[in-house]
N, C-alpha and C. Protein backbone atom coordinates (compact mmCIF):
# COMPACT_ATOMS: atom_id res chain seq x y z
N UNK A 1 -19.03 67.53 29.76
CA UNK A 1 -18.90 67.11 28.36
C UNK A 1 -18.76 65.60 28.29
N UNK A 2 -19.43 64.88 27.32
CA UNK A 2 -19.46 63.81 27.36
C UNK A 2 -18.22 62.76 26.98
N UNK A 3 -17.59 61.95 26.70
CA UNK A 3 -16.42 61.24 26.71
C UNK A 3 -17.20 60.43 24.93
N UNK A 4 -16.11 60.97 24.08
CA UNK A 4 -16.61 60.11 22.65
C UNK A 4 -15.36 58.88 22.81
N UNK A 5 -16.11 58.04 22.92
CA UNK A 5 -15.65 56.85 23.09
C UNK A 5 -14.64 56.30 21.21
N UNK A 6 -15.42 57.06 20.42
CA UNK A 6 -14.83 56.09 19.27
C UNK A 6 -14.43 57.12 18.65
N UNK A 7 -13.50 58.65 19.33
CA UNK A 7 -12.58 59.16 18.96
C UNK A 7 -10.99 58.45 18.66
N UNK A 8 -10.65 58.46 17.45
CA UNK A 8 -9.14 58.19 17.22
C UNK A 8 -8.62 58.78 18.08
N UNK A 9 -7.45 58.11 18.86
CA UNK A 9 -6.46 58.79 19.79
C UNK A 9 -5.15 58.52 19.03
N UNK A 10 -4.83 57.53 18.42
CA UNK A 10 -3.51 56.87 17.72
C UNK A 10 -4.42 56.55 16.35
N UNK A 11 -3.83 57.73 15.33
CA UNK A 11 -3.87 57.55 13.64
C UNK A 11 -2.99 56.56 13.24
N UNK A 12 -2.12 56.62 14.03
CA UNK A 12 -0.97 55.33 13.25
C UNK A 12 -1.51 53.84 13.40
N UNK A 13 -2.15 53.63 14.78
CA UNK A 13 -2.45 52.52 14.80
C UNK A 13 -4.23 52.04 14.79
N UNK A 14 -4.49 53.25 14.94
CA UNK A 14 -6.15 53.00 14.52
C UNK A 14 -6.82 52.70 15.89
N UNK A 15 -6.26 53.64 16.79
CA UNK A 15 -7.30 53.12 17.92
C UNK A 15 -7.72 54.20 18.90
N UNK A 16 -8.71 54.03 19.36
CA UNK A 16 -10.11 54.70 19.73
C UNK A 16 -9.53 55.18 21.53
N UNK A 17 -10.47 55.70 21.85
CA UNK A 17 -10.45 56.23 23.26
C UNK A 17 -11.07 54.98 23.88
N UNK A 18 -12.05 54.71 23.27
CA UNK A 18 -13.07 53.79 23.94
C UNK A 18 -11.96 52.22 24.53
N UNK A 19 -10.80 52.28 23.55
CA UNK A 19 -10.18 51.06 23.20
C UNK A 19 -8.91 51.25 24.70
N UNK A 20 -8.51 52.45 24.16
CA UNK A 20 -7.60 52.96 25.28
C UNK A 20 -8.27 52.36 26.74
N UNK A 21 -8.79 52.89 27.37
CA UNK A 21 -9.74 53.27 28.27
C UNK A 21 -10.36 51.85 29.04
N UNK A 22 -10.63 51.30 28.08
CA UNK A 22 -11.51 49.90 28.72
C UNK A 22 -10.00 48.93 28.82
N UNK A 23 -8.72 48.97 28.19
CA UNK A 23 -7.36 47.95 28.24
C UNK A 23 -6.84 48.69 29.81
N UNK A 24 -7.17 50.19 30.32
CA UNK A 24 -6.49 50.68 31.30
C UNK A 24 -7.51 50.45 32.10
N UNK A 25 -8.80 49.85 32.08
CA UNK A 25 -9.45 49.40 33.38
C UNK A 25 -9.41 48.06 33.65
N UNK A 26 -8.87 47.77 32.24
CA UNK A 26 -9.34 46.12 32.72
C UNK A 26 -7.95 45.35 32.88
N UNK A 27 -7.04 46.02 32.71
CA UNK A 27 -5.86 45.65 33.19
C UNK A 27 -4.81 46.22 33.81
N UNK A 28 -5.16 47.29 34.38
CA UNK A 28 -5.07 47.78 35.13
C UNK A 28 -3.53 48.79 35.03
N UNK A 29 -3.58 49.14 33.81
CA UNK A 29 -2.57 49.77 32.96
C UNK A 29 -2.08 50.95 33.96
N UNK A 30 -0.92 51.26 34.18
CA UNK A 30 -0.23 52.73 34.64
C UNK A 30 0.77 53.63 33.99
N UNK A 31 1.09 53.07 32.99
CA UNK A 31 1.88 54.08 31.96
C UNK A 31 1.61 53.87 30.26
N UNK A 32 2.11 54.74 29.80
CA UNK A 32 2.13 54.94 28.22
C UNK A 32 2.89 53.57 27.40
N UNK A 33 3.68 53.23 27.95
CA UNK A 33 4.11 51.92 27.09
C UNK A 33 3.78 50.37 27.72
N UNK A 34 2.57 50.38 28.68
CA UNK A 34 1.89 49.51 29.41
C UNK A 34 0.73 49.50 28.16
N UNK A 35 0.15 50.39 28.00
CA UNK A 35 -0.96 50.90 26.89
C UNK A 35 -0.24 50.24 25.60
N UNK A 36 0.46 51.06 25.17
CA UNK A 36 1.37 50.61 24.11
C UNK A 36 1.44 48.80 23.59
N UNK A 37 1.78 48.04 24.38
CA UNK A 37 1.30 46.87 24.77
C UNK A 37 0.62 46.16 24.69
N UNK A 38 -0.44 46.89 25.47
CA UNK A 38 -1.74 46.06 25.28
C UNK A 38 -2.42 46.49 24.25
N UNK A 39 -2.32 47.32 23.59
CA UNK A 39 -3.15 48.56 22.36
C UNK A 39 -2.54 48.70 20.72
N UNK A 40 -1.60 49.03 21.05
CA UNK A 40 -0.51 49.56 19.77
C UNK A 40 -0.70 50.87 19.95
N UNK A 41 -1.10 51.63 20.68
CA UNK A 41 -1.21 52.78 20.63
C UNK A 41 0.04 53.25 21.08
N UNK A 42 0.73 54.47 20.57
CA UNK A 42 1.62 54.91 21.09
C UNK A 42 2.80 54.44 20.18
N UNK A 43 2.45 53.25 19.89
CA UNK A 43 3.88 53.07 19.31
C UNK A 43 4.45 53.72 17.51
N UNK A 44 3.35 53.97 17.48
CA UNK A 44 3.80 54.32 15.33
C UNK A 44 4.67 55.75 15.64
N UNK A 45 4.57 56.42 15.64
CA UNK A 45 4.99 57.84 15.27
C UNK A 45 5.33 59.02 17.11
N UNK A 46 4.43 57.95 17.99
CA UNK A 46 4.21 58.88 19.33
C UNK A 46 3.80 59.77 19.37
N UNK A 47 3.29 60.33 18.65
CA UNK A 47 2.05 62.15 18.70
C UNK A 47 1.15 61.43 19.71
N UNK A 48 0.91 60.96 19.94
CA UNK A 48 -0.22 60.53 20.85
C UNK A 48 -0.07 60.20 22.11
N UNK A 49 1.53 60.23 22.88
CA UNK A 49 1.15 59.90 23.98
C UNK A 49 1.06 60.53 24.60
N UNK A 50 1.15 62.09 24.88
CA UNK A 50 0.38 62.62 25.64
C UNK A 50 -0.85 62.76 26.02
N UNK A 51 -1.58 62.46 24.63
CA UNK A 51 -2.85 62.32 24.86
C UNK A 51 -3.40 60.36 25.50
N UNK A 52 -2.72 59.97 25.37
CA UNK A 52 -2.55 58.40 26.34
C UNK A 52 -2.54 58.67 27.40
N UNK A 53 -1.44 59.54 28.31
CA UNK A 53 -1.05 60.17 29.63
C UNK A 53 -2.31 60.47 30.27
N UNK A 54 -3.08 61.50 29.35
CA UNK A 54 -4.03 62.66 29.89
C UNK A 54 -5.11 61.12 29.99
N UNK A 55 -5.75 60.32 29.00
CA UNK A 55 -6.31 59.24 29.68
C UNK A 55 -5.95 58.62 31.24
N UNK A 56 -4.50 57.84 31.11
CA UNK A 56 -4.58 57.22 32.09
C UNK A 56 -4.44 58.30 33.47
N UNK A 57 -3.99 59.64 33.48
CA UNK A 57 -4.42 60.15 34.49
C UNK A 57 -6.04 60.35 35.04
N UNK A 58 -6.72 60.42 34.25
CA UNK A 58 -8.21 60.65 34.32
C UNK A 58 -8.71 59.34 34.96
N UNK A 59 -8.13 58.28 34.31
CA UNK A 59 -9.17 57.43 34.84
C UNK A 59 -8.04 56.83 36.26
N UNK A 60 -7.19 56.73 36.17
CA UNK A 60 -5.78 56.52 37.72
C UNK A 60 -5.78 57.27 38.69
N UNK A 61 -6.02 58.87 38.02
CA UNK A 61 -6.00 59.73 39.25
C UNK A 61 -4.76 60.58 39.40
């Protein structure tokens, strides 16, 4: 299945998978409030960081 890059992951803060994803390669992100950080993701409400997690495991390992 293909990876939709410009799926909302964080409604609170308006940001994408694609957005996630390229801040955890290119800086080499290892947790949810590393993301948070560099993104805003994660931080409004937190429904989302599991789904942050399930990213940076995918692309970390």
């Amino acid at each position: 299945m293909a990876v939709d890059r410009n799926e909302t992951i964080c409604h609170c803060m308006g940001v994408t998978r694609g957005e996630i994803m390229d801040a955890i390669k290119e800086q080499g992100l290892k947790t949810v409030d590393e993301v948070g950080e560099a993104t805003s993701a994660g931080t409004g409400c937190g429904g989302c960081q599991p789904d942050i997690e399930e990213i940076l495991s995918e692309i970390n390992g």
